[in-house]
Protein backbone atom coordinates (compact mmCIF):
# COMPACT_ATOMS: atom_id res chain seq x y z
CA UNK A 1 -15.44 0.15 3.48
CA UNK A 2 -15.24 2.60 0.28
CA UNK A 3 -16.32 6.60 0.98
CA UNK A 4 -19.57 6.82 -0.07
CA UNK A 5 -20.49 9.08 -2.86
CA UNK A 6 -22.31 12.15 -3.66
CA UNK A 7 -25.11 11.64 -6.13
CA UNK A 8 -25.70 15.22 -6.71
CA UNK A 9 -22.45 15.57 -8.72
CA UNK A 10 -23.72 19.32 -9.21
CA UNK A 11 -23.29 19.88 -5.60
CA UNK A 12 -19.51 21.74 -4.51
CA UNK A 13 -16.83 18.77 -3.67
CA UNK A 14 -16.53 21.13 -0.36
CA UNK A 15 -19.29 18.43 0.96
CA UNK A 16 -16.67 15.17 0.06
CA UNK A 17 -16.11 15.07 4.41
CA UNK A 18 -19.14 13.60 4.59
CA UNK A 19 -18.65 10.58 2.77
CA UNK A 20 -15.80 10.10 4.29
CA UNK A 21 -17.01 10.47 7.64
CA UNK A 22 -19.53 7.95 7.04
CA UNK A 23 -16.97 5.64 6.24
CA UNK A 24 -14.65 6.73 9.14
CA UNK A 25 -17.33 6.00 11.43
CA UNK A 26 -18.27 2.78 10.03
CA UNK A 27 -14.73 1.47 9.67
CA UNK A 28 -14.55 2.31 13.54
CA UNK A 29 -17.61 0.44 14.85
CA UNK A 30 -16.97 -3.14 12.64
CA UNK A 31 -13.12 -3.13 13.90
CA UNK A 32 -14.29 -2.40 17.34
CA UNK A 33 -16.89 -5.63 17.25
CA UNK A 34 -13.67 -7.51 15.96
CA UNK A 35 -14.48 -7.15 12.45
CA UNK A 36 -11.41 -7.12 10.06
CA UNK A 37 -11.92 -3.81 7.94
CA UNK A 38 -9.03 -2.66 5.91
CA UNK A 39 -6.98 0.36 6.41
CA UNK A 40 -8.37 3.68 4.71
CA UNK A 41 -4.74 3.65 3.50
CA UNK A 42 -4.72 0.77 1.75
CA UNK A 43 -7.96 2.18 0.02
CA UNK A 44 -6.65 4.96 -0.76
CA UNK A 45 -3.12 3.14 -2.26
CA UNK A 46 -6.22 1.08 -4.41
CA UNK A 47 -7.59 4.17 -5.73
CA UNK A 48 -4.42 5.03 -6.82
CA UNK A 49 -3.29 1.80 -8.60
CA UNK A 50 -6.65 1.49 -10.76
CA UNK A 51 -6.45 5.38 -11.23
CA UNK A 52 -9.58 6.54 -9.89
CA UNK A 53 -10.04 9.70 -8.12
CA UNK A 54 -11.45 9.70 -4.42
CA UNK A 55 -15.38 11.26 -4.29
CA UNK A 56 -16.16 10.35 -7.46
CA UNK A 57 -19.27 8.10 -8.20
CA UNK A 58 -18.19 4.60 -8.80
CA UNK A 59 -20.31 1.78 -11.00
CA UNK A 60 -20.79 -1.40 -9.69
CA UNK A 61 -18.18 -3.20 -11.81
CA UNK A 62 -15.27 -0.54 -10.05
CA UNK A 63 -16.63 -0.90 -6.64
CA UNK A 64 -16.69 -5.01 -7.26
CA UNK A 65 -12.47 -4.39 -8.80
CA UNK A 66 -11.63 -2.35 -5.91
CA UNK A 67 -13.07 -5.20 -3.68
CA UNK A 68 -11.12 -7.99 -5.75
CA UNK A 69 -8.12 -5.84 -5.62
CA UNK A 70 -8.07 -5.48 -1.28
CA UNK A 71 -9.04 -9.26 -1.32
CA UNK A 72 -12.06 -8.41 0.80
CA UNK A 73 -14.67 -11.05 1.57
CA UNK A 74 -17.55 -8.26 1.30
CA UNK A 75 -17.28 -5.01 -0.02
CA UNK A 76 -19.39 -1.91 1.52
CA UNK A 77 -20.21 1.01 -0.45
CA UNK A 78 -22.86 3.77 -1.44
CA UNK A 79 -24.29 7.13 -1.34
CA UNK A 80 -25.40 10.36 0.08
CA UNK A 81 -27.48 13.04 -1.04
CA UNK A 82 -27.91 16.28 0.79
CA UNK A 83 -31.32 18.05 -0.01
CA UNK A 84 -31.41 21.98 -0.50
CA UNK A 85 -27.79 22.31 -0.11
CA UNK A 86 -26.50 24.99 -2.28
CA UNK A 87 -22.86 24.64 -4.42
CA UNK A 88 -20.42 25.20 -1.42
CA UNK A 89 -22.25 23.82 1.74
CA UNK A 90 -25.61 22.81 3.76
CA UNK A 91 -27.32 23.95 6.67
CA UNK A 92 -27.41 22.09 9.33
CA UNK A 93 -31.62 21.75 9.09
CA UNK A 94 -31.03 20.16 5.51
CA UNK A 95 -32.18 16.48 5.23
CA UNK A 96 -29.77 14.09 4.00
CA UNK A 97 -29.75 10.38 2.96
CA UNK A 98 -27.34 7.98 3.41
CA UNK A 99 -27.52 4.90 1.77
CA UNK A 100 -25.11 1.73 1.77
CA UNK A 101 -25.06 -1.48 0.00
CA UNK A 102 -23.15 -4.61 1.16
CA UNK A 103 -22.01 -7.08 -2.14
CA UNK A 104 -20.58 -10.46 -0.61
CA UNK A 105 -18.13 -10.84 -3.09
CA UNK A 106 -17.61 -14.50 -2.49
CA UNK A 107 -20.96 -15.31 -3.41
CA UNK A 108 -21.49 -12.66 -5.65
CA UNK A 109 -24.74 -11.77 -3.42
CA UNK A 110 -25.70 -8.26 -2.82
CA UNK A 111 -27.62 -7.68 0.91
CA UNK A 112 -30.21 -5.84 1.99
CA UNK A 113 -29.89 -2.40 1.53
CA UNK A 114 -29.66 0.09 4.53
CA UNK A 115 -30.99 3.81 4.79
CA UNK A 116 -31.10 6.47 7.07
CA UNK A 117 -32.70 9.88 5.99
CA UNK A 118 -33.02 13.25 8.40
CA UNK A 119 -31.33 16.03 9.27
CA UNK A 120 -27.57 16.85 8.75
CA UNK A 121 -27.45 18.12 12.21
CA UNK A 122 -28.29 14.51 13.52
CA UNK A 123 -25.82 12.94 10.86
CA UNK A 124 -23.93 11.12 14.12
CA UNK A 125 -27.01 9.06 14.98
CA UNK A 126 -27.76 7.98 11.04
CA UNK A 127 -23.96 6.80 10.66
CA UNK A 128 -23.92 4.88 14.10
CA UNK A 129 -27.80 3.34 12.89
CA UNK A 130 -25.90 2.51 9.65
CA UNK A 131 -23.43 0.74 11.72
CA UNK A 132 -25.21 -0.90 13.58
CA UNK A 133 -27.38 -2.25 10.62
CA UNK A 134 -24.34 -3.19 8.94
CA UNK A 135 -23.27 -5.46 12.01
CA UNK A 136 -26.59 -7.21 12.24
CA UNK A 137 -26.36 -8.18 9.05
CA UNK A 138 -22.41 -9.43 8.88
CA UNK A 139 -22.03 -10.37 12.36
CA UNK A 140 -25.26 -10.52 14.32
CA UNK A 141 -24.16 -13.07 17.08
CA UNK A 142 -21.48 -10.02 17.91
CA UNK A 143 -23.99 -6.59 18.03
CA UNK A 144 -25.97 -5.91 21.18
CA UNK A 145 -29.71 -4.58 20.34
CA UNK A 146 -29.65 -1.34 18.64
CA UNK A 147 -30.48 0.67 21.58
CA UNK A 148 -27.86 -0.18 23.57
CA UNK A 149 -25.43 -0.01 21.29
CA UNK A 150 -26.70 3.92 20.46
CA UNK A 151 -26.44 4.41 24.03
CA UNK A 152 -22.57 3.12 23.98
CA UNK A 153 -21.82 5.27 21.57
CA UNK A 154 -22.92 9.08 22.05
CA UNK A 155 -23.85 11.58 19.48
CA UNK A 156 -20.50 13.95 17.96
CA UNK A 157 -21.08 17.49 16.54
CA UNK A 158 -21.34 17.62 13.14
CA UNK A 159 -18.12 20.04 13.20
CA UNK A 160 -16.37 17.77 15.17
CA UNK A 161 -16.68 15.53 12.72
CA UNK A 162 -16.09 17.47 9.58
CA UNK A 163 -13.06 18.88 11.44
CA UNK A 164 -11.52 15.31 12.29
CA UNK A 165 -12.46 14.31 8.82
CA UNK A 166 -11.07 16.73 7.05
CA UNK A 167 -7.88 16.82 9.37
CA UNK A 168 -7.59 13.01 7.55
CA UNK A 169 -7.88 14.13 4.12
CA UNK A 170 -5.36 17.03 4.59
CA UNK A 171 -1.58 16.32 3.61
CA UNK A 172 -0.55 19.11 5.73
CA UNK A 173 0.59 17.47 9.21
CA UNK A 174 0.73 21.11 10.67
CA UNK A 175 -3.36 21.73 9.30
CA UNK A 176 -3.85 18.09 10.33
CA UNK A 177 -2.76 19.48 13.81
CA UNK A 178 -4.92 22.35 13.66
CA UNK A 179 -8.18 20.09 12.61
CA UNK A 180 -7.27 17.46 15.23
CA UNK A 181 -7.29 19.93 17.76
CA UNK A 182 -9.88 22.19 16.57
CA UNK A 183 -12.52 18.53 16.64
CA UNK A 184 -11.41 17.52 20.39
CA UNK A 185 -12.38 21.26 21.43
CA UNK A 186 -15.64 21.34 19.22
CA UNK A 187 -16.52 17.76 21.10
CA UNK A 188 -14.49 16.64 24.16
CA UNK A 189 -15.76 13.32 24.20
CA UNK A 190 -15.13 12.33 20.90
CA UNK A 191 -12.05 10.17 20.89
CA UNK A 192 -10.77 9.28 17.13
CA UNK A 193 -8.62 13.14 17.00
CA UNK A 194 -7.62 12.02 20.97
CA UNK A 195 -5.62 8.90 19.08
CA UNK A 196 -4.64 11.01 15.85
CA UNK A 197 -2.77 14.00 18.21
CA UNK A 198 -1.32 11.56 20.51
CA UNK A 199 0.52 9.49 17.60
CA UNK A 200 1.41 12.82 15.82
CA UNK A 201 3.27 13.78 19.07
CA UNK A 202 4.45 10.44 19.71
CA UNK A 203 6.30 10.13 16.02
CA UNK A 204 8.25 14.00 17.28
CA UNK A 205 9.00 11.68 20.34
CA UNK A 206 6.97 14.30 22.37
CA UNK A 207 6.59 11.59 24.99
CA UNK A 208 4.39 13.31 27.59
CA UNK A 209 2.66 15.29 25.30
CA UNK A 210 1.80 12.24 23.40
CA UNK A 211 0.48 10.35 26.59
CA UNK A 212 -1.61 13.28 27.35
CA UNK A 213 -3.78 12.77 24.35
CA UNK A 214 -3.15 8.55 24.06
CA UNK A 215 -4.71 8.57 27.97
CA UNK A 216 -8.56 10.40 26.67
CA UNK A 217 -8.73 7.32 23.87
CA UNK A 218 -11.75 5.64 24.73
CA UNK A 219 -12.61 1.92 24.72
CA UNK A 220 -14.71 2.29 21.60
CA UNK A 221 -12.18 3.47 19.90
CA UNK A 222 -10.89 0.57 17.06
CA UNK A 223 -7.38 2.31 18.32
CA UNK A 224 -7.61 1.88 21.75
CA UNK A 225 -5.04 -1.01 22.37
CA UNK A 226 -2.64 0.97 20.00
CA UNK A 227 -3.51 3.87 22.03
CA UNK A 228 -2.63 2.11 25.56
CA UNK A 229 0.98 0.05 23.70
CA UNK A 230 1.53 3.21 22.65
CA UNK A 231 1.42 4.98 26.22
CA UNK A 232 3.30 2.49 27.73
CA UNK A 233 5.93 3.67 25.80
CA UNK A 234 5.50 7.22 26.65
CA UNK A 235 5.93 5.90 30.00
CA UNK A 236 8.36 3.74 29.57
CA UNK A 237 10.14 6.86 28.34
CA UNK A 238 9.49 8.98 31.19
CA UNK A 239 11.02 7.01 33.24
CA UNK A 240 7.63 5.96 34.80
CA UNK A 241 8.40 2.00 34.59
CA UNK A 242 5.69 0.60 36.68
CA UNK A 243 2.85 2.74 34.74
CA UNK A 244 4.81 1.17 31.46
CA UNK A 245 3.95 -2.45 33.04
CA UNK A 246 0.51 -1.68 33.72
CA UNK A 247 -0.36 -0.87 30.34
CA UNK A 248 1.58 -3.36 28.33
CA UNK A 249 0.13 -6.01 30.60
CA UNK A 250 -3.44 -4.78 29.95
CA UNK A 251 -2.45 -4.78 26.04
CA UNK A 252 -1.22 -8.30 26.22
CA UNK A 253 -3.87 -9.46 28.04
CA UNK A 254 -6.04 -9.06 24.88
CA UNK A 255 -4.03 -8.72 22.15
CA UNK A 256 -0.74 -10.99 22.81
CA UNK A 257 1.60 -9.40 20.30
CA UNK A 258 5.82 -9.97 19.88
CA UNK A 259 6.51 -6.25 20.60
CA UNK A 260 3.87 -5.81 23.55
CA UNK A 261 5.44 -8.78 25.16
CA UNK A 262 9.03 -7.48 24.11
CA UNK A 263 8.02 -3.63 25.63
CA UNK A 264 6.41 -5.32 28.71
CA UNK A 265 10.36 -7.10 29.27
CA UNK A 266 12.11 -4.29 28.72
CA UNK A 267 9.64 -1.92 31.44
CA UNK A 268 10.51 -5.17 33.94
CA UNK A 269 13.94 -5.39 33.15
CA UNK A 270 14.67 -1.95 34.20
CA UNK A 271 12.81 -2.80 37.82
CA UNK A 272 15.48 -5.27 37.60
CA UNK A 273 12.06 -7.84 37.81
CA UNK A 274 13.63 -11.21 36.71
CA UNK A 275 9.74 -12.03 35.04
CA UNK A 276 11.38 -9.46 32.00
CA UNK A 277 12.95 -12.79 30.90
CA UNK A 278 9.99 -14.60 30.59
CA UNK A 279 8.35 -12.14 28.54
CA UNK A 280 11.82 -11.60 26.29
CA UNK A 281 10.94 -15.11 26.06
CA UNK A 282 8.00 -14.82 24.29
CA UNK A 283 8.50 -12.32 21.88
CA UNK A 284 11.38 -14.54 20.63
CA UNK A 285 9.55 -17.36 20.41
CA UNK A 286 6.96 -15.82 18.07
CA UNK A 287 9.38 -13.97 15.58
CA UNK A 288 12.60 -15.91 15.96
CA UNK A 289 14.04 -13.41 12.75
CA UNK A 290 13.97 -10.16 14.96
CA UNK A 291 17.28 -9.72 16.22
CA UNK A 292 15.74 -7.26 18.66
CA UNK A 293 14.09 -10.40 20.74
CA UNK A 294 17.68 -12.39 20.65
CA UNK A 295 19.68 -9.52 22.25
CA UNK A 296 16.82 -9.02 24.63
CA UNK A 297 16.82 -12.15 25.90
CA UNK A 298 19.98 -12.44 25.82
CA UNK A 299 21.04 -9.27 28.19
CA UNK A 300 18.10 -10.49 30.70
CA UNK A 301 19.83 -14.18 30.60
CA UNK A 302 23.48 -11.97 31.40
CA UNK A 303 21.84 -9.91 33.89
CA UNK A 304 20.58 -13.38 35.46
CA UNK A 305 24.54 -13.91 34.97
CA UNK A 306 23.38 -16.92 32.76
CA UNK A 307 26.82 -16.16 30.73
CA UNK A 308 26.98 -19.23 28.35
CA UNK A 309 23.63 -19.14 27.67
CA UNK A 310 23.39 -15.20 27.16
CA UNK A 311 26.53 -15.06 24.13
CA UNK A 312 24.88 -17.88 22.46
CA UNK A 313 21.86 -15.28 21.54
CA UNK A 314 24.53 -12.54 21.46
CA UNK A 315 26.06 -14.87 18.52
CA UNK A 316 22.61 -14.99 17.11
CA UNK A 317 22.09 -11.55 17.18
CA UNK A 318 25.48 -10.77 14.97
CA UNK A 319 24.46 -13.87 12.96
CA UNK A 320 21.66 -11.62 11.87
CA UNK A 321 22.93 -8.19 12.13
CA UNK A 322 26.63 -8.66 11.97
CA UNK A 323 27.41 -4.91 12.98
CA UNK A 324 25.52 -4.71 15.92
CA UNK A 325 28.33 -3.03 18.41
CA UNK A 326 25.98 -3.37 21.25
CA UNK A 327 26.21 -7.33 21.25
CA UNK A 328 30.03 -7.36 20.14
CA UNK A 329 29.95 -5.82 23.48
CA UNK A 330 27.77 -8.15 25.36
CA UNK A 331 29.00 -11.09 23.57
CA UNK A 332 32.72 -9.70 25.21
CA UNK A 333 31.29 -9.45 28.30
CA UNK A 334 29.69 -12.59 28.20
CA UNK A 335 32.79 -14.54 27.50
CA UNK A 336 35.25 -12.89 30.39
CA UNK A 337 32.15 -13.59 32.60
CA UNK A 338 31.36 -10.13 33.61
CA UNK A 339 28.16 -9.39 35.03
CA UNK A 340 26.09 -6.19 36.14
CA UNK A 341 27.78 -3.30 38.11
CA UNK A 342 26.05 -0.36 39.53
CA UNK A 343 26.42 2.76 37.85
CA UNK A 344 27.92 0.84 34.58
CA UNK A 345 26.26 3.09 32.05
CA UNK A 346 28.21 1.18 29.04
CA UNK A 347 25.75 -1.93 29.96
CA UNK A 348 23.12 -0.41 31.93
CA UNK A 349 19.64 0.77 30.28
CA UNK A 350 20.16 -1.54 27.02
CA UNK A 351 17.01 -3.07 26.47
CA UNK A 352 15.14 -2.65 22.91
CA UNK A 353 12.22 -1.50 22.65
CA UNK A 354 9.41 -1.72 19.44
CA UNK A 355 7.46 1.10 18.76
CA UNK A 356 5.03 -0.26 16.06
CA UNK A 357 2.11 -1.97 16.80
CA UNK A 358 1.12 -4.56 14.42
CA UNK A 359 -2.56 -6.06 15.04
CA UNK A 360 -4.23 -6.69 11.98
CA UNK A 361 -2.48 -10.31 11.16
CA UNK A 362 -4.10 -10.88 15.18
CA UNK A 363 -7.10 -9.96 14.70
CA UNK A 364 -7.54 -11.50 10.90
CA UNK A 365 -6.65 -14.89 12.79
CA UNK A 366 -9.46 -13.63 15.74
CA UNK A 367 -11.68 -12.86 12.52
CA UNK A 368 -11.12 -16.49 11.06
CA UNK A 369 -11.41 -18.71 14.25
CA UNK A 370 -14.99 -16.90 15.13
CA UNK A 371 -16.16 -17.77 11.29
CA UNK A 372 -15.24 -20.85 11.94
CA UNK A 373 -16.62 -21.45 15.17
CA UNK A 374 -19.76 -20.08 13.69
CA UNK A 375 -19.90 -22.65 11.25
């Protein structure tokens, strides 16, 4: 999903938010119906590699490149034009058009094209109409009618969204702050700047700040299983273990990942739960390379006082990271048979936990059984 571009070039670039918005908005509502929609950062890194600057009015031949480029199956573009808007801004009463065009690159086939026209005030409603267009015509067996999927999806303030919008464009994480914060106030319901503060506090390891904001993300939201992995690590944190195992276990419910299952051990193990093994388990099976899922498994297995087993994945953790101290240690332990004691703080507390939530491989597989299943 590319920006789309104003076709009044003689208008200020002060209105550039609201092609991005459109394309904020539409990114959100094809990932949420399970769509796979790349990143705007990977855009944004193709923009740079083929040198073209962002807001400005693309031919067909660059738009078809830039789809090429992100190996996208179709490639969504197009325009806006706001009418009576002077060289710095528009009023809120001025009409505007959005327009977008679908080209299925595969097939070289260009779709139906899809318009909304009306006032800028009401430029919520046109996006989430554009949406919703967009989804009947790539996935129609996944969109419910178009009035109840308006209804699922309520209107945002126009300065909401310019705010969030342009707290995305800014490179400024202190005016990204103030944008973030400035859209949540502006519109309390709308959730994107919820997700964008509570991952801003979460990377100064502001843990309960962090959950604060991670908690309003709404089920819309293409960020709320990030949002809920990522509060179960604020809790986790916090020292609140059994609200850490309620949210990795509704993450893992629907999106079964290495480090949701690895987060959801760790939250057990310190309950001192012996189903943290199982778990440790799985994480290891799917990335057998992580030396993160060997040690964990590993200290539940010497917890269990499973000795021989637990120093063969200490060995396999210092056959992959040969200066890990932490399973010299265990591997020590291990081999003099010495299990748990209370109030050992050299072995107590040393479960690993991942902090980066990677879904996109997940839900590209997701993406690829439904096509086929279609079929």
């Amino acid at each position: 999903m590319l920006p789309l571009f104003n076709t009044d070039e003689a208008q200020s670039s002060n209105l550039d938010w609201i092609g991005e918005s459109a394309a904020e908005t539409i990114h959100e509502s094809l990932s949420t119906a399970g769509l796979l929609v790349l990143a705007r950062e990977d855009r944004a890194e193709v923009y740079r590699r083929l040198s073209l600057r962002a807001g400005v009015v693309l031919t067909k031949a660059s738009v078809i490149k830039i789809g090429e480029t992100l190996d996208a199956g179709e490639v969504i573009f197009g325009s806006y034009k706001v009418d009576g808007a002077d060289s710095s801004t528009a009023n809120l009463q001025s009409n505007i058009r959005l327009t977008v065009y679908v080209i299925d690159l595969k097939k070289m086939h260009e779709m139906p094209v899809i318009e909304q026209y009306g006032p800028l005030n009401n430029l919520s409603q046109m996006q989430m109409k554009l949406a919703w267009g967009l989804l009947n015509q790539l996935a129609p067996d996944r969109v419910p009618g178009e009035t109840e999927f308006l209804l699922e999806r309520p209107p945002v303030r126009v300065d909401a969204m310019e705010s969030y919008v342009r707290g995305l464009m800014s490179p400024n994480p202190e005016q990204k702050t103030k944008l973030f914060t400035q859209a949540v106030k502006l519109d309390d319901h709308f959730s994107p700047p919820n997700f964008q503060l509570g991952r801003m506090q979460f990377q100064k390891k502001d843990y309960k700040g962090a959950g604060a904001w991670l908690a309003k993300v709404t089920r819309n939201d293409s960020h709320y299983m990030e949002a809920n992995f990522l509060l179960g690590i604020c809790r986790y944190y916090e020292g609140d273990f059994d609200g850490a195992i309620q949210q990795f276990r509704m993450v893992a419910a629907e999106v079964p990942l290495n480090e949701v299952y690895n987060d959801l051990g760790a939250a057990l193990s310190r309950k001192d739960d012996n189903a943290a093994l199982g778990n440790f388990v799985k994480a290891l099976e799917g990335d057998e390379g992580d030396p993160d899922y060997w040690f964990n498994t590993g200290y539940a297995l010497w917890k269990q006082r499973q000795f021989e087993q637990a120093a063969q994945h200490f060995r396999a953790v210092l056959d992959r990271s040969r200066n890990d101290q932490d399973a010299t240690t265990m591997l020590g332990r291990c081999l003099k048979m010495e299990g748990p004691r209370p109030g050992d703080t050299r072995s107590e507390g040393r479960e690993r936990i991942k902090t980066t939530f990677e879904d996109s491989a997940f839900r590209q597989l997701q993406a690829e059984l439904k096509g086929k299943g279609a079929k």
